[in-house]
N, C-alpha and C. Protein backbone atom coordinates (compact mmCIF):
# COMPACT_ATOMS: atom_id res chain seq x y z
N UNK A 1 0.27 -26.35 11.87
CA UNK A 1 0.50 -25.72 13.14
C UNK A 1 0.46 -24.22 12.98
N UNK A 2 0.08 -23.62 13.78
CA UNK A 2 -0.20 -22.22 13.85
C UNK A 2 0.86 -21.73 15.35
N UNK A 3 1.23 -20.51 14.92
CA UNK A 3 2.23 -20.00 16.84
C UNK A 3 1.65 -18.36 16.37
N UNK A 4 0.84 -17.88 18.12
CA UNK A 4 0.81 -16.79 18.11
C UNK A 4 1.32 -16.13 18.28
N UNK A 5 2.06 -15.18 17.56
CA UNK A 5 3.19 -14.72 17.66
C UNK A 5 3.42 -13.21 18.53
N UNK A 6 2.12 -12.60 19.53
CA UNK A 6 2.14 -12.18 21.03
C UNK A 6 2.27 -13.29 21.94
N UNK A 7 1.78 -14.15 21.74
CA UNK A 7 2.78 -15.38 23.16
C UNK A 7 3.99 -15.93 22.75
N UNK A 8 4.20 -16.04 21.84
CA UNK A 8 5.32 -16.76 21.28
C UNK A 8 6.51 -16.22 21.87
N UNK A 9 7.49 -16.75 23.47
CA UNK A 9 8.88 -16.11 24.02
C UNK A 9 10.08 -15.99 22.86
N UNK A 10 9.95 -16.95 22.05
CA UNK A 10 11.27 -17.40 21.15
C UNK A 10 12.48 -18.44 21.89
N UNK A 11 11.81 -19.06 22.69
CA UNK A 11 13.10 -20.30 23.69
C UNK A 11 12.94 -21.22 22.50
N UNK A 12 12.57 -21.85 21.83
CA UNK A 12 13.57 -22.90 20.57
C UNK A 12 12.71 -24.07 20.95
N UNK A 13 12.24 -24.14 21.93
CA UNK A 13 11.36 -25.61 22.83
C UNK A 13 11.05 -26.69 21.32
N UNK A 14 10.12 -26.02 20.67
CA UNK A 14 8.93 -26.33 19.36
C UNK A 14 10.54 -26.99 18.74
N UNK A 15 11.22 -26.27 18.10
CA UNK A 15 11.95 -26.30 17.09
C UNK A 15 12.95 -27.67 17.60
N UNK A 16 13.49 -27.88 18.95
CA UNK A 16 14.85 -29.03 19.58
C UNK A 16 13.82 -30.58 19.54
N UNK A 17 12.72 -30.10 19.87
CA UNK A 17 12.12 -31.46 19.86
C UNK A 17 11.29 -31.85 18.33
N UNK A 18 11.12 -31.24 17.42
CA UNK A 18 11.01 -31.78 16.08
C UNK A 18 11.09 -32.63 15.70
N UNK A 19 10.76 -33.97 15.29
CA UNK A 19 11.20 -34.89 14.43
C UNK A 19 11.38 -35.13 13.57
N UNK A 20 10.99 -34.22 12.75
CA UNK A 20 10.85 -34.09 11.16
C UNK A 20 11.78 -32.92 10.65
N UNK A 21 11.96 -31.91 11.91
CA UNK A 21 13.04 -30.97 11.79
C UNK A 21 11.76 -29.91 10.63
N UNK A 22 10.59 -29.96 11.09
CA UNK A 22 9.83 -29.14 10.29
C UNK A 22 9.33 -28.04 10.93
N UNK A 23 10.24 -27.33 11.62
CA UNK A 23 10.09 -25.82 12.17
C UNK A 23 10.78 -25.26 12.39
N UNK A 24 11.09 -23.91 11.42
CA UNK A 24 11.73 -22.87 10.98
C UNK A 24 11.82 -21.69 11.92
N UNK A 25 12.95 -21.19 12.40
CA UNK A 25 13.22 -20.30 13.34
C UNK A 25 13.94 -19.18 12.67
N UNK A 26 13.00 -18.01 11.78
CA UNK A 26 14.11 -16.90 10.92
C UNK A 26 13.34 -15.76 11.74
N UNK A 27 14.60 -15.14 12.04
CA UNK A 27 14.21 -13.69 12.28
C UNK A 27 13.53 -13.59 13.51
N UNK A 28 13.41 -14.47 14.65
CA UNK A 28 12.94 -14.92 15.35
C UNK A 28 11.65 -14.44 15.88
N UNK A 29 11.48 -15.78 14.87
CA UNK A 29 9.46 -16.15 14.61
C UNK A 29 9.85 -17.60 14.11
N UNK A 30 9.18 -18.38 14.65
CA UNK A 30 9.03 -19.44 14.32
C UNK A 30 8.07 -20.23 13.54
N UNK A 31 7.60 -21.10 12.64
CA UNK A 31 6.95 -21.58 11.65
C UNK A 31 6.93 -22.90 11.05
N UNK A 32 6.17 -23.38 10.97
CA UNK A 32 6.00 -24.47 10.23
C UNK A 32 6.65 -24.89 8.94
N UNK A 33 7.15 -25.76 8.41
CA UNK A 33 7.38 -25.80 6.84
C UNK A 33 6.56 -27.35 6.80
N UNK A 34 7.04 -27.37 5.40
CA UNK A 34 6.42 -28.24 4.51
C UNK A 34 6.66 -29.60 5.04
N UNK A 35 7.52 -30.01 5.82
CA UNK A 35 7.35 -31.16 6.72
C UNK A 35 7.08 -31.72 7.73
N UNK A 36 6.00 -30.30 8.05
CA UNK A 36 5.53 -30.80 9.14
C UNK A 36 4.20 -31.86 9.05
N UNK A 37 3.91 -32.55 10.27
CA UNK A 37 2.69 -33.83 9.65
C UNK A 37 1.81 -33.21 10.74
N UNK A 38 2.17 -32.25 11.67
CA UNK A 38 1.00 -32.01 12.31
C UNK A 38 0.41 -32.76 13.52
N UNK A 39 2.08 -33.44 14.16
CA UNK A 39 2.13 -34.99 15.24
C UNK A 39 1.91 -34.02 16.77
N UNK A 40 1.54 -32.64 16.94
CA UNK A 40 1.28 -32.26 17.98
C UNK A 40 2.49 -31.87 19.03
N UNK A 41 3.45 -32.57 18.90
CA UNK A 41 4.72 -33.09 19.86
C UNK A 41 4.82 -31.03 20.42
N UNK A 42 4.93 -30.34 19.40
CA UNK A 42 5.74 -28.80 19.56
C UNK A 42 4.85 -28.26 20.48
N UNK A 43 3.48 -28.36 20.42
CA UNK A 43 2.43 -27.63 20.47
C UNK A 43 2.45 -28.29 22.51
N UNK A 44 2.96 -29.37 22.70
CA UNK A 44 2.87 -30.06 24.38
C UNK A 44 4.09 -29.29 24.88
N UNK A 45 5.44 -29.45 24.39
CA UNK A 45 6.35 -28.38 24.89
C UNK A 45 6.43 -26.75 24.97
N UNK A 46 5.64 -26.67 23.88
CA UNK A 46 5.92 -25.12 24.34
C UNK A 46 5.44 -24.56 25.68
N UNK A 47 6.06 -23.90 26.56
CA UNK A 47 5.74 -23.38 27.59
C UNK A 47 4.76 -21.93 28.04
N UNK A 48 4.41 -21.57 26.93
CA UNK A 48 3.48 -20.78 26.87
C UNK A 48 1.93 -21.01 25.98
N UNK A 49 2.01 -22.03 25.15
CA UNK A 49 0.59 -22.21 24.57
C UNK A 49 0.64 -21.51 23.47
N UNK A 50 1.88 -21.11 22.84
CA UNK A 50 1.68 -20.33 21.95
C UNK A 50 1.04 -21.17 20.46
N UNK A 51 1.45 -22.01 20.39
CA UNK A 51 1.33 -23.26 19.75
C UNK A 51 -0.45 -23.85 19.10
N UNK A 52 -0.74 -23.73 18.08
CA UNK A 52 -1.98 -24.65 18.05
C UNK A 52 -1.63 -25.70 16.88
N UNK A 53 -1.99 -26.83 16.76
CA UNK A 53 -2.00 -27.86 15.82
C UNK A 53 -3.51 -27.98 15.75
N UNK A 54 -3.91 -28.12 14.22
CA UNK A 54 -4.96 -28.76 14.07
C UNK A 54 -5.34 -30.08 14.00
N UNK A 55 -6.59 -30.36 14.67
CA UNK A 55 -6.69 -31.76 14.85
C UNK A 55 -7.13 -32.45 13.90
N UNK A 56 -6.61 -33.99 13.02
CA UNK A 56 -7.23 -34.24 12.13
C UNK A 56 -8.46 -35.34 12.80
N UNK A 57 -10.09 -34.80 11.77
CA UNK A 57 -11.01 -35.66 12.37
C UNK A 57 -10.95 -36.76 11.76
N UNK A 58 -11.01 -38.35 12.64
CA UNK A 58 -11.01 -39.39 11.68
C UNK A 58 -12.10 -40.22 11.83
């Protein structure tokens, strides 16, 4: 997951709905870690689009 961080407001949206609890909120900027799988879920809530997930081709 990628967040652009000129759209990015900082409301927490990405981070409360997590399932994996794999997005990091320091210094407020938000980020991916190492558990994320890349399930899209952050990238539908965020309210600005700041959000991209890459799609895996199968």
């Amino acid at each position: 997951m990628k967040v652009d961080p000129s759209l990015c407001i900082r409301c927490g949206a990405c981070v409360s709905v997590c399932p994996f609890d794999a997005i990091d909120a320091t210094d407020g900027y938000v980020a991916a870690n190492e558990r994320c799988t890349e399930c899209g879920i952050c990238e539908k809530v965020c309210p600005v689009g700041a959000i991209e997930v890459a799609r895996k081709k199968v």
